[in-house]
Protein backbone atom coordinates (compact mmCIF):
# COMPACT_ATOMS: atom_id res chain seq x y z
CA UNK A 1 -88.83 46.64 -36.21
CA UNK A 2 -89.86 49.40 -33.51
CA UNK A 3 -93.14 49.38 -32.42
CA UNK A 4 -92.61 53.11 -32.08
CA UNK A 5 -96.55 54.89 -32.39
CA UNK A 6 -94.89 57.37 -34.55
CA UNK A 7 -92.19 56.47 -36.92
CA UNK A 8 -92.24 59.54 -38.62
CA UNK A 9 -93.48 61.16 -41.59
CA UNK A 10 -94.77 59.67 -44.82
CA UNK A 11 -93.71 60.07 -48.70
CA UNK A 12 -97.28 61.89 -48.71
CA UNK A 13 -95.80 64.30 -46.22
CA UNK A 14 -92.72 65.27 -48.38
CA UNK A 15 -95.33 65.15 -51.85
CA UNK A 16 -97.51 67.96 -49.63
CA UNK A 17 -94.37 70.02 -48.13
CA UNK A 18 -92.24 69.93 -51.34
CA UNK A 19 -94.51 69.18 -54.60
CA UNK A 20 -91.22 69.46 -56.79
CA UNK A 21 -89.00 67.67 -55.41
CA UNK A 22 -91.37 64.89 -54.41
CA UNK A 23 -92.17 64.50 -58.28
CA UNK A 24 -88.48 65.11 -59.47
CA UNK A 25 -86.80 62.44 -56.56
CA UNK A 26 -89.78 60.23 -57.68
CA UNK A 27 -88.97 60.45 -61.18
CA UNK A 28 -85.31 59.58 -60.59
CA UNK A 29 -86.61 56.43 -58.81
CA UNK A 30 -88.85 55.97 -61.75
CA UNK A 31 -86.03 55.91 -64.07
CA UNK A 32 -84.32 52.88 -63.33
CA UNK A 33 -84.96 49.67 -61.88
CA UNK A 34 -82.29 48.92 -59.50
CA UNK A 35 -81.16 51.39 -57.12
CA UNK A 36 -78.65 51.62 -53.40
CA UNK A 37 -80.03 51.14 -49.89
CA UNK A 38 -77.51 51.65 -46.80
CA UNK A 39 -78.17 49.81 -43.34
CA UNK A 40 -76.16 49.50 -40.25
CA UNK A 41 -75.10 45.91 -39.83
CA UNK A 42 -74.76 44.59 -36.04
CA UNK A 43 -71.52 45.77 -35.30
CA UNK A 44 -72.61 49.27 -36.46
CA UNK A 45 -70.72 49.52 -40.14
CA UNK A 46 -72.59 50.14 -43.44
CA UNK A 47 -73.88 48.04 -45.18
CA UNK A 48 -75.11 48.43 -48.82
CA UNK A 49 -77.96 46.09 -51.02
CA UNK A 50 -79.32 46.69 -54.37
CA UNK A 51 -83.00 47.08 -54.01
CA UNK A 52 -86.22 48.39 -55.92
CA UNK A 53 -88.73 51.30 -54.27
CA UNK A 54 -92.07 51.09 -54.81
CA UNK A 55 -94.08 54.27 -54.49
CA UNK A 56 -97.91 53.41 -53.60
CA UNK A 57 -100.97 55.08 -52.51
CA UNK A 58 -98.62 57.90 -51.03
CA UNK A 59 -95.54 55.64 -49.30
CA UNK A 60 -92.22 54.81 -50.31
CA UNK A 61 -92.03 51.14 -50.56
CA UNK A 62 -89.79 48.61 -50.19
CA UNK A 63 -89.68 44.93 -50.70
CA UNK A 64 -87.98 41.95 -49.48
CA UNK A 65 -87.59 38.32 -49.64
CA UNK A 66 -87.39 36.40 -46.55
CA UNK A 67 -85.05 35.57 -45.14
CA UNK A 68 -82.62 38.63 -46.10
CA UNK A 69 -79.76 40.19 -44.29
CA UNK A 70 -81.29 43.84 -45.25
CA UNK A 71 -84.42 42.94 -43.44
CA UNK A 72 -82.66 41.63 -40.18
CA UNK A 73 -80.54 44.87 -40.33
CA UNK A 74 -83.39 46.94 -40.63
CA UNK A 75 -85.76 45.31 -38.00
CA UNK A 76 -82.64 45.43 -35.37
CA UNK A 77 -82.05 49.26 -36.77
CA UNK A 78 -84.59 50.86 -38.76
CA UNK A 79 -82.43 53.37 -40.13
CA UNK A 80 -81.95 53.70 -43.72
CA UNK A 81 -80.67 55.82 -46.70
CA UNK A 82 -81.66 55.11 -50.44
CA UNK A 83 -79.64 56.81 -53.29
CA UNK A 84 -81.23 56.48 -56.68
CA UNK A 85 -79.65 54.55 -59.60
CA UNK A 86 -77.76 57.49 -61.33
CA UNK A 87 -78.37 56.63 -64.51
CA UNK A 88 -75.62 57.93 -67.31
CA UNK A 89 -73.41 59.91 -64.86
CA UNK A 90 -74.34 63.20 -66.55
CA UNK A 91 -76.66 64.20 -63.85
CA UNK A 92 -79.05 65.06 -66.32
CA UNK A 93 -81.60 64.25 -64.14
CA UNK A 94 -80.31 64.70 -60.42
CA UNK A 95 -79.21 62.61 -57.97
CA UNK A 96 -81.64 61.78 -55.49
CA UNK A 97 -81.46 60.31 -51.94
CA UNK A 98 -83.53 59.71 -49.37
CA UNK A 99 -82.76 58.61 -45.43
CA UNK A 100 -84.72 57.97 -42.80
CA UNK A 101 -86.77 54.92 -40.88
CA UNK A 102 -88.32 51.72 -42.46
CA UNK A 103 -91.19 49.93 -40.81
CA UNK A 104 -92.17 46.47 -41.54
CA UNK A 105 -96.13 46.83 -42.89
CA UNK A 106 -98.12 45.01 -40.72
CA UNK A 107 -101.89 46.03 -41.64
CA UNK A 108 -103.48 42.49 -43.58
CA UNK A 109 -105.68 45.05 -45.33
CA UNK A 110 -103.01 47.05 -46.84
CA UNK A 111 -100.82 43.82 -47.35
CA UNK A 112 -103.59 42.40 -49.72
CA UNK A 113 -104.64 45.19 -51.42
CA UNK A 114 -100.83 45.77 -52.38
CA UNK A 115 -100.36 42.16 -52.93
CA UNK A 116 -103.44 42.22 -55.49
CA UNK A 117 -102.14 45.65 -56.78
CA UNK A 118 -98.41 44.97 -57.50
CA UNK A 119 -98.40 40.85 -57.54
CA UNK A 120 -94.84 41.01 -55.65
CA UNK A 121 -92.75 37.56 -55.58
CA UNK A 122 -93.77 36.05 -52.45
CA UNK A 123 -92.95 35.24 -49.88
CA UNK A 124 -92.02 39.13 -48.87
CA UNK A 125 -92.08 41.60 -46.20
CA UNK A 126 -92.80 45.42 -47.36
CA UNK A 127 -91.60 47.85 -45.93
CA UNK A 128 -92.69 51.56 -45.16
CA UNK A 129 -90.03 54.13 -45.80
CA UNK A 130 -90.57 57.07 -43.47
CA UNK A 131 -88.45 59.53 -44.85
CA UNK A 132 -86.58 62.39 -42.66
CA UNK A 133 -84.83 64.10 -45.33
CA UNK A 134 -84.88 63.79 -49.20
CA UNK A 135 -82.56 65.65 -51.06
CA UNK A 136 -81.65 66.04 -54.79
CA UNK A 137 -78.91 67.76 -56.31
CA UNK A 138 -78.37 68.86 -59.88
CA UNK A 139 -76.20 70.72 -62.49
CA UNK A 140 -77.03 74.38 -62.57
CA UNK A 141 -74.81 75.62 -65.53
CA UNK A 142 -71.39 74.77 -63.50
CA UNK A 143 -73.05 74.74 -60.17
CA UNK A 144 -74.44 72.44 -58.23
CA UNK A 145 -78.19 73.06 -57.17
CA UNK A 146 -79.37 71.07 -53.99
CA UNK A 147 -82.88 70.84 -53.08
CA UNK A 148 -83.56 69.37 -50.16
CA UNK A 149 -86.42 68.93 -47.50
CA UNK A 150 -86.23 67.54 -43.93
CA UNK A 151 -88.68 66.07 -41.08
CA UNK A 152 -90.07 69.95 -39.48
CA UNK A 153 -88.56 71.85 -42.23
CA UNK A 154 -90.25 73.11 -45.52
CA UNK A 155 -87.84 72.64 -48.58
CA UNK A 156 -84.44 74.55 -48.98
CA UNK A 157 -82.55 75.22 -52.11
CA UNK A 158 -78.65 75.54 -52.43
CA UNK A 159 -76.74 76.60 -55.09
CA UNK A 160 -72.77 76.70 -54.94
């Protein structure tokens, strides 16, 4: 992983910019157990793994077993984008996905209190998702209503 000072902003950023859609792309994560994350294998070609996200004292969470190809993929590239399990295929709910940067958690403190939180298989590595945009579309009658927010940008709504 980077050892960038600033990976970028936290799920507790997008819950303060965009309330709503924090709680409804949270919800959609909340719904099922198994959901889609996309890395960029060494060559530079997507790569897709079932996962689950965690969402924990305000972060986006992932887990992983070591070893695991998603983990080397995402400590030689950090980037990342999540879509949610979409459930029945009605879009009853939205679809929800969320990109950005994952950092390996390195802090024993918050590794122990998660550990004694969440009781995670071990051994594991967790991982930080710092999002950059989340966005969630849904069925508006027979439109399609997108609600999205980005890193610098308050949240945006779409309609077409």
């Amino acid at each position: 992983m980077t050892n960038d000072p600033s990976p970028g902003p936290r799920w507790s950023d997008v819950e303060a910019g965009a309330p709503e859609l924090a709680r409804a792309v949270l919800a959609r994560f909340g719904a099922a157990r198994h959901h889609v994350l996309a890395t960029l294998s060494r060559d530079g070609s997507p790569r897709v793994w079932g996962t689950e996200v965690d969402s924990w004292h305000g972060d986006l969470l992932l887990g992983s077993m070591v070893p695991a190809r998603k983990l080397d993929d995402l400590r030689r590239d950090p980037r990342f984008a999540l879509h949610a399990h979409t459930g029945d295929g009605s879009m009853a709910d939205g679809d929800a996905k969320v990109s950005g940067r994952a950092v390996v958690v390195t802090d024993p403190d918050v590794l122990a209190a998660y550990t004694a939180d969440r009781h995670p298989p071990e051994p594991y590595v967790l991982l930080r998702l710092h999002p950059t945009a989340v966005v969630l579309t849904e069925l508006d009658g027979e439109r399609l209503r997108i609600t999205s927010w980005r890193d610098g940008a308050g949240p945006r709504t779409v309609v077409r």
